[in-house]
C-alpha atoms as a PDB file:
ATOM      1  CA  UNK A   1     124.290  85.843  87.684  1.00  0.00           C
ATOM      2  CA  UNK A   2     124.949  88.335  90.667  1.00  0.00           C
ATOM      3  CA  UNK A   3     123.597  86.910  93.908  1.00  0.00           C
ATOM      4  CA  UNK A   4     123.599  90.251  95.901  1.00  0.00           C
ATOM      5  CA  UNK A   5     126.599  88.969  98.540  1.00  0.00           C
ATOM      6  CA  UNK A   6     129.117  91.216  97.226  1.00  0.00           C
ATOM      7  CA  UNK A   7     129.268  95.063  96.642  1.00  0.00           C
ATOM      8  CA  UNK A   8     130.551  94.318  92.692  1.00  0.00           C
ATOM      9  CA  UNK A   9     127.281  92.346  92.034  1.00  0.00           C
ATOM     10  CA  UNK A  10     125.402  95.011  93.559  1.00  0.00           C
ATOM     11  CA  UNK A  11     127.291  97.646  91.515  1.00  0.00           C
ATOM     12  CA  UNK A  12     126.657  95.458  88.346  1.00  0.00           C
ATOM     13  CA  UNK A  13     123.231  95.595  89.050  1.00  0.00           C
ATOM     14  CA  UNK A  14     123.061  99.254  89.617  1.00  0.00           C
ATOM     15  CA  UNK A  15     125.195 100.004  86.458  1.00  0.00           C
ATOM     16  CA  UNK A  16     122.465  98.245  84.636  1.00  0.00           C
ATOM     17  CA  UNK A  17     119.956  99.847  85.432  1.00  0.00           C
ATOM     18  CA  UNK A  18     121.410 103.247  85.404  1.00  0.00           C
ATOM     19  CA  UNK A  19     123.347 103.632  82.191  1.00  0.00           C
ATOM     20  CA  UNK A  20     123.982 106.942  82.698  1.00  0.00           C
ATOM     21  CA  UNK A  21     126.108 107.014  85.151  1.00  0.00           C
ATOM     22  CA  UNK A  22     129.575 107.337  83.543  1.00  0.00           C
ATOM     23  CA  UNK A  23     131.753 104.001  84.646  1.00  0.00           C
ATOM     24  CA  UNK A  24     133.985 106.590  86.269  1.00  0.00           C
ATOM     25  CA  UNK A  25     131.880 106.866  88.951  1.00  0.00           C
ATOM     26  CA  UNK A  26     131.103 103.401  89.542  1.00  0.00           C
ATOM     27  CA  UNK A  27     134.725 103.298  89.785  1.00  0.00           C
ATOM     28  CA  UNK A  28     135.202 105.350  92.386  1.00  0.00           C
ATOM     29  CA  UNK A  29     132.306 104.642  94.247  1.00  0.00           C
ATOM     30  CA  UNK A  30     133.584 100.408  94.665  1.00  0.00           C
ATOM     31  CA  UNK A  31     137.253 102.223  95.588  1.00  0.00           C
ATOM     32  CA  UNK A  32     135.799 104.753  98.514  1.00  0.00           C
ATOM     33  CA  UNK A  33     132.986 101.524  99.751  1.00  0.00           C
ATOM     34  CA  UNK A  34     135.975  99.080  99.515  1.00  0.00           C
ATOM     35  CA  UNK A  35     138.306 101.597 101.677  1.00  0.00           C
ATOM     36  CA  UNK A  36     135.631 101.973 104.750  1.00  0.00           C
ATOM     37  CA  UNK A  37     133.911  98.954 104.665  1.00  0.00           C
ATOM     38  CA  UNK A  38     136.421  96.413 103.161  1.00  0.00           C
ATOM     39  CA  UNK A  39     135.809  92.693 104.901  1.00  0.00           C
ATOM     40  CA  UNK A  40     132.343  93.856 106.621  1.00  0.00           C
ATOM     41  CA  UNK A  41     128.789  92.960 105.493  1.00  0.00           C
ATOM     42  CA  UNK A  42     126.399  95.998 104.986  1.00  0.00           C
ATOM     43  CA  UNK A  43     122.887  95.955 106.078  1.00  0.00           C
ATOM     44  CA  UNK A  44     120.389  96.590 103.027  1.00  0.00           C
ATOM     45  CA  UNK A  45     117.388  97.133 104.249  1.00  0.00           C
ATOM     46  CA  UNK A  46     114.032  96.245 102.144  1.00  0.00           C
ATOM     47  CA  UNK A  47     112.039  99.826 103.015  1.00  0.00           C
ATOM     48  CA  UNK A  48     108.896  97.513 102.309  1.00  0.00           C
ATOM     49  CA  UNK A  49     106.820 100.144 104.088  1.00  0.00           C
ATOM     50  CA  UNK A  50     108.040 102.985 101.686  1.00  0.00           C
ATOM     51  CA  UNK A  51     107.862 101.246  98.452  1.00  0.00           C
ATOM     52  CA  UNK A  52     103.699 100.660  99.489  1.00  0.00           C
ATOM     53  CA  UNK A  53     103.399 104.412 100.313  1.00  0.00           C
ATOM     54  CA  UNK A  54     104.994 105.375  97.223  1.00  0.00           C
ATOM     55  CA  UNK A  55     102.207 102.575  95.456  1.00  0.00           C
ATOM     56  CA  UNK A  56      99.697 104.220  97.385  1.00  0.00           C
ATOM     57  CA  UNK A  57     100.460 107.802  96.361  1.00  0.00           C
ATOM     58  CA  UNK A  58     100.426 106.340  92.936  1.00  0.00           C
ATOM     59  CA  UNK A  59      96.952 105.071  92.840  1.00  0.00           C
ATOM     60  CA  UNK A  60      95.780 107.557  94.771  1.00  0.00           C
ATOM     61  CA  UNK A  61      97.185 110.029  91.663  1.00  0.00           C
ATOM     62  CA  UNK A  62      96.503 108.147  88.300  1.00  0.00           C
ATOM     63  CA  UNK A  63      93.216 105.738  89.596  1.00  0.00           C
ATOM     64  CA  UNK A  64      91.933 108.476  92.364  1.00  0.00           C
ATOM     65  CA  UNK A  65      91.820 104.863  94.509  1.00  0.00           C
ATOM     66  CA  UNK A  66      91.125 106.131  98.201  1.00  0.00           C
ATOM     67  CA  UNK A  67      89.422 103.158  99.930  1.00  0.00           C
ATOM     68  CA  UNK A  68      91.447 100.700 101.851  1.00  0.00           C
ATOM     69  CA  UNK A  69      89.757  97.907 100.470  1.00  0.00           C
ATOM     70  CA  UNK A  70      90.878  98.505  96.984  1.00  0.00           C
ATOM     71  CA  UNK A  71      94.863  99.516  97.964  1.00  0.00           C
ATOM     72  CA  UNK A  72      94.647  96.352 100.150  1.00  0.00           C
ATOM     73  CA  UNK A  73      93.779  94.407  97.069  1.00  0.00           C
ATOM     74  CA  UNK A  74      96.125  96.003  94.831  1.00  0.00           C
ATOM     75  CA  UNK A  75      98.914  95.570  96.780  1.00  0.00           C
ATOM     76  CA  UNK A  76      98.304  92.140  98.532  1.00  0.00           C
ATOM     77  CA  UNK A  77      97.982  93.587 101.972  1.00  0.00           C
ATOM     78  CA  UNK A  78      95.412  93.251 104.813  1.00  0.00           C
ATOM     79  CA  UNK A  79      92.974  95.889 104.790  1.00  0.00           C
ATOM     80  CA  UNK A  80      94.172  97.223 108.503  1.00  0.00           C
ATOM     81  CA  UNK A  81      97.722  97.708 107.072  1.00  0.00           C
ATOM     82  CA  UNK A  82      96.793  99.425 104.178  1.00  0.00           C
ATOM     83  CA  UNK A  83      94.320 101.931 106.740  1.00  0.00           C
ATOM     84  CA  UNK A  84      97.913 101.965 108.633  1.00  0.00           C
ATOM     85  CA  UNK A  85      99.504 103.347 105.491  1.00  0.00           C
ATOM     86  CA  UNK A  86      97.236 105.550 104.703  1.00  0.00           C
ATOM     87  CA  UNK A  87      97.402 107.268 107.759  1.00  0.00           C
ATOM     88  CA  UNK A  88     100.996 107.772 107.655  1.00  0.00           C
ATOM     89  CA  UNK A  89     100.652 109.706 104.148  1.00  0.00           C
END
């Protein structure tokens, strides 16, 4: 099972889940990462903060869910962060 500590794990996992990428590409993409960044560990960051945005915009389309009460209980949040959110939509 890929852990995530090496770029072919992570390409595994992308390949996965996107299919339709031809393997070509994949190909290419490990040779050109591989050339500039051989031997060095890349920073992934989470983007927490965008993934509950893009939640937010979500309920706020299909459930019409505008109180920060309710997006704070849907996503597990505090009610302040989820008025923080908000704001920033």
């Amino acid at each position: 099972m890929a852990n995530g500590d090496n770029l072919f794990d992570l390409i595994e996992l992308a390949r996965r889940e996107m299919p339709d990428i031809p393997p070509e590409v994949w190909q290419r993409f490990a040779v050109l990462a591989s050339l500039n960044f051989g031997a060095s560990k890349i920073y992934i960051p989470s983007q927490k903060k965008r993934h509950h945005l893009n939640n937010i915009e979500a309920l706020a389309q299909e459930k019409e869910t505008e109180s920060a009460e309710a997006i704070a209980r849907l996503l597990g949040i505090s009610v302040r962060h989820a008025r923080r959110l908000k704001r920033l939509r």
